[in-house]
C-alpha atoms as a PDB file:
ATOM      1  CA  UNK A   1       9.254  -6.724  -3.395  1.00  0.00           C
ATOM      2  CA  UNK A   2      11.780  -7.485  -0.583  1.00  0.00           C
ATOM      3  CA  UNK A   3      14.235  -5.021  -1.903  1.00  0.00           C
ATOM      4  CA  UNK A   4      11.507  -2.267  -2.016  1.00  0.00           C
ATOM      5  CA  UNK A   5      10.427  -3.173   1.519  1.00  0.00           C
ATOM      6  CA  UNK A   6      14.366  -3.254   2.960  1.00  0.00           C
ATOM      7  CA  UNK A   7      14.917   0.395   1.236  1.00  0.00           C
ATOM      8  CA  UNK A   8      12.040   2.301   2.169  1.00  0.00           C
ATOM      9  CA  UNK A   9      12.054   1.137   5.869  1.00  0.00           C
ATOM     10  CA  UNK A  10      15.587   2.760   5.690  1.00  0.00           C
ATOM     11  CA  UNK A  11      14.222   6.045   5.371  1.00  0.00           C
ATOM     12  CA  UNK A  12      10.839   5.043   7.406  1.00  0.00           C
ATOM     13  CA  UNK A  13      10.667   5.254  11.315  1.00  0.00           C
ATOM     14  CA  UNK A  14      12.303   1.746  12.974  1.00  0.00           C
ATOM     15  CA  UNK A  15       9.889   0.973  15.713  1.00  0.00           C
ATOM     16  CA  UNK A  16       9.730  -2.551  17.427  1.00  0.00           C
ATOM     17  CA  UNK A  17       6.999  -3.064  15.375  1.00  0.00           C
ATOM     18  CA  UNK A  18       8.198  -2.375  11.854  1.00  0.00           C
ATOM     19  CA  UNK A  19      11.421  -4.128  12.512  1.00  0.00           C
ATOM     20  CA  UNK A  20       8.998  -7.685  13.169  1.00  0.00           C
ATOM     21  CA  UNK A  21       6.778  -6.623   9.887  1.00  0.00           C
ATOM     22  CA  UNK A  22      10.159  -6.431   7.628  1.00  0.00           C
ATOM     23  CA  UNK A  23      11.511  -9.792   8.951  1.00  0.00           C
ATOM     24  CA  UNK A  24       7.980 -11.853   8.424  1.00  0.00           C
ATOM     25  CA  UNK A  25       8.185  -9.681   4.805  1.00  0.00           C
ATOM     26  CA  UNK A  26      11.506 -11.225   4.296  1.00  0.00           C
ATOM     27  CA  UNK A  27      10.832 -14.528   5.400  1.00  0.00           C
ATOM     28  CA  UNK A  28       6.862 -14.857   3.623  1.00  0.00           C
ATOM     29  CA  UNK A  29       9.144 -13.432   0.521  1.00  0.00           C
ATOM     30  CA  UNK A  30      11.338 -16.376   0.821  1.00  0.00           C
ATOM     31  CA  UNK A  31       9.505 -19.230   1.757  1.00  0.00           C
ATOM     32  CA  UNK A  32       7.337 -18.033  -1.716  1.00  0.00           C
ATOM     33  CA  UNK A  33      10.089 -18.229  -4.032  1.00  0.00           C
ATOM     34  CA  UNK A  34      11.233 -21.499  -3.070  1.00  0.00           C
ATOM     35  CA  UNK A  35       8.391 -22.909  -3.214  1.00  0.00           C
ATOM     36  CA  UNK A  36       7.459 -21.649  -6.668  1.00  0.00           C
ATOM     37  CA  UNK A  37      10.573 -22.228  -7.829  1.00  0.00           C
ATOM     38  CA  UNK A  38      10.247 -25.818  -6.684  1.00  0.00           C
ATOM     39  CA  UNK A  39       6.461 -25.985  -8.143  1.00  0.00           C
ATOM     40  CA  UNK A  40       8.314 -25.195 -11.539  1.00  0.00           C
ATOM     41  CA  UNK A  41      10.495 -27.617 -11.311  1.00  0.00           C
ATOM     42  CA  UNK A  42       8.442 -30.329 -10.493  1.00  0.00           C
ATOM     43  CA  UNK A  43       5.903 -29.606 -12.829  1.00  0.00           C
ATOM     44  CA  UNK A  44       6.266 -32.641 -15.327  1.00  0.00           C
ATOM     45  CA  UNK A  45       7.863 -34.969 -12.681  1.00  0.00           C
ATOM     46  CA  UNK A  46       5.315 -34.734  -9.883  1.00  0.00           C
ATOM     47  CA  UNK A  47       2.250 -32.443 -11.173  1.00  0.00           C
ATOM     48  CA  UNK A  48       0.263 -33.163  -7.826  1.00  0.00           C
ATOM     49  CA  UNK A  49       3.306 -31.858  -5.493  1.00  0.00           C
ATOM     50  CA  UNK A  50       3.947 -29.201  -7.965  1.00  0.00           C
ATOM     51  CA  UNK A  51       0.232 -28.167  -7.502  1.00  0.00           C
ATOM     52  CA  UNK A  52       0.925 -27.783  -3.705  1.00  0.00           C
ATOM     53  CA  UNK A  53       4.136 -25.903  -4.030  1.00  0.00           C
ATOM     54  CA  UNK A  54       2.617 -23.239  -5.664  1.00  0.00           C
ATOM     55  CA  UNK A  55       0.082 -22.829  -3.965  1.00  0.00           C
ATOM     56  CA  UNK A  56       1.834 -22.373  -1.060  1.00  0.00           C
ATOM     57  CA  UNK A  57       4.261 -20.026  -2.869  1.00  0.00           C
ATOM     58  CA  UNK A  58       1.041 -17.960  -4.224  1.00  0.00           C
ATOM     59  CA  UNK A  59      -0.319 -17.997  -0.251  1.00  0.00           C
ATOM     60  CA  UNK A  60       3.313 -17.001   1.046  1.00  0.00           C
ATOM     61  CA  UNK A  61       4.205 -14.237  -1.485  1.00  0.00           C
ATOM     62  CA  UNK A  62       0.223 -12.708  -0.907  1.00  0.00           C
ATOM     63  CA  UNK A  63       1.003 -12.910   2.736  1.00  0.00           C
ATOM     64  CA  UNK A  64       4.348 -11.008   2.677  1.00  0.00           C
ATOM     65  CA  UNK A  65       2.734  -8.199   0.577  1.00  0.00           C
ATOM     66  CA  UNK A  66       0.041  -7.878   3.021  1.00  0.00           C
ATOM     67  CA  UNK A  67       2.718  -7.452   5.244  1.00  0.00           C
ATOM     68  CA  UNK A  68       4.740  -4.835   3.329  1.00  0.00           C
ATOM     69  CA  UNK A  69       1.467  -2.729   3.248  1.00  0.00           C
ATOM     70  CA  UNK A  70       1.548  -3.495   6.927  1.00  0.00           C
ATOM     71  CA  UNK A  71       4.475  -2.103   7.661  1.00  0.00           C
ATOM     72  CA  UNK A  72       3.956   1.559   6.377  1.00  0.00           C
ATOM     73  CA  UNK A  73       0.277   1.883   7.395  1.00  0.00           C
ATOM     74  CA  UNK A  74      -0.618   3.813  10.326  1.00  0.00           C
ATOM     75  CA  UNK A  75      -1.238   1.491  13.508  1.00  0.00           C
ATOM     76  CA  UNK A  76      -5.001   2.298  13.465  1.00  0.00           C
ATOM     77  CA  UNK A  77      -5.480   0.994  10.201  1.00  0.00           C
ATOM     78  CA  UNK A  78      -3.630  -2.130  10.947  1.00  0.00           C
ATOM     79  CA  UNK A  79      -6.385  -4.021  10.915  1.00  0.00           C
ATOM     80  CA  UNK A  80      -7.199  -3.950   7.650  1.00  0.00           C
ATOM     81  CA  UNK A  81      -4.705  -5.885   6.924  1.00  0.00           C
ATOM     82  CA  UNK A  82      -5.532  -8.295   9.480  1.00  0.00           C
ATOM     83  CA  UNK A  83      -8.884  -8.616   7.579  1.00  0.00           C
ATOM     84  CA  UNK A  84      -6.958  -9.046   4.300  1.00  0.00           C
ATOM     85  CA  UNK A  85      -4.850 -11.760   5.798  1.00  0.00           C
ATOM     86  CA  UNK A  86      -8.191 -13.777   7.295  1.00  0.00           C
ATOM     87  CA  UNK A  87      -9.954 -13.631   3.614  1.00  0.00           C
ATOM     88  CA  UNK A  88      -6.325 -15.180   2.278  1.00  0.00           C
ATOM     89  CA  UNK A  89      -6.394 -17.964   4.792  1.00  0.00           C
ATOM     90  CA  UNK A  90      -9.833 -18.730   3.590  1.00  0.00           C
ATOM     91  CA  UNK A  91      -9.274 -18.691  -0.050  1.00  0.00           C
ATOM     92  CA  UNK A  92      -5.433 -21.318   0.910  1.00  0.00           C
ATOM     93  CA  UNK A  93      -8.043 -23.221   2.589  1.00  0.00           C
ATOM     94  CA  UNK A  94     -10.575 -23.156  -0.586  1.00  0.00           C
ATOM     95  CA  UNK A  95      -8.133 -24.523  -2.582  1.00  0.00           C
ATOM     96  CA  UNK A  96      -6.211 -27.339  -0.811  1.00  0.00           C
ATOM     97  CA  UNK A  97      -9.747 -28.482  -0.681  1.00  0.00           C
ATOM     98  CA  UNK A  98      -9.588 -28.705  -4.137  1.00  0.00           C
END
């Protein structure tokens, strides 16, 4: 997903704003494969950790799409995505409850 984002905002405009979307990409990207990486490998050691990990690795890797799709929509339909993003938070909140 990262590597699709970094090569079509090579042949996309680079405004100010693009430039932030592709680094929170990059980052939510990350901070998602660590942690469910890290949710796999705690999985018979500490199941209750594990259970966190990915579910902040699920919430990080949803929020880094959003982001991509973000990134190439125009700036009037932005907010979409904003919406997106608030239903996500409620649904991470849902299930730490849980």
């Amino acid at each position: 997903q990262t590597s699709a984002t970094v090569i079509v905002f090579h042949f996309t405009e680079k405004s100010c704003a693009n430039k932030v979307f592709l680094v929170c990409v990059v980052v939510g990207n990350l901070v998602g494969y660590l942690c469910s990486i890290a949710a796999v490998l705690l999985t018979h050691r500490n199941p209750r950790i594990a259970g966190v990990f990915g579910r902040i690795g699920s919430a990080a890797a949803a929020t880094g799409f959003l982001l991509t799709i973000a990134m190439f929509l125009p700036s009037y339909l932005v907010w979409i995505v904003g919406i997106a993003c608030g239903a996500l938070f409620f649904v991470v909140t849902l299930a730490f409850k849980s």
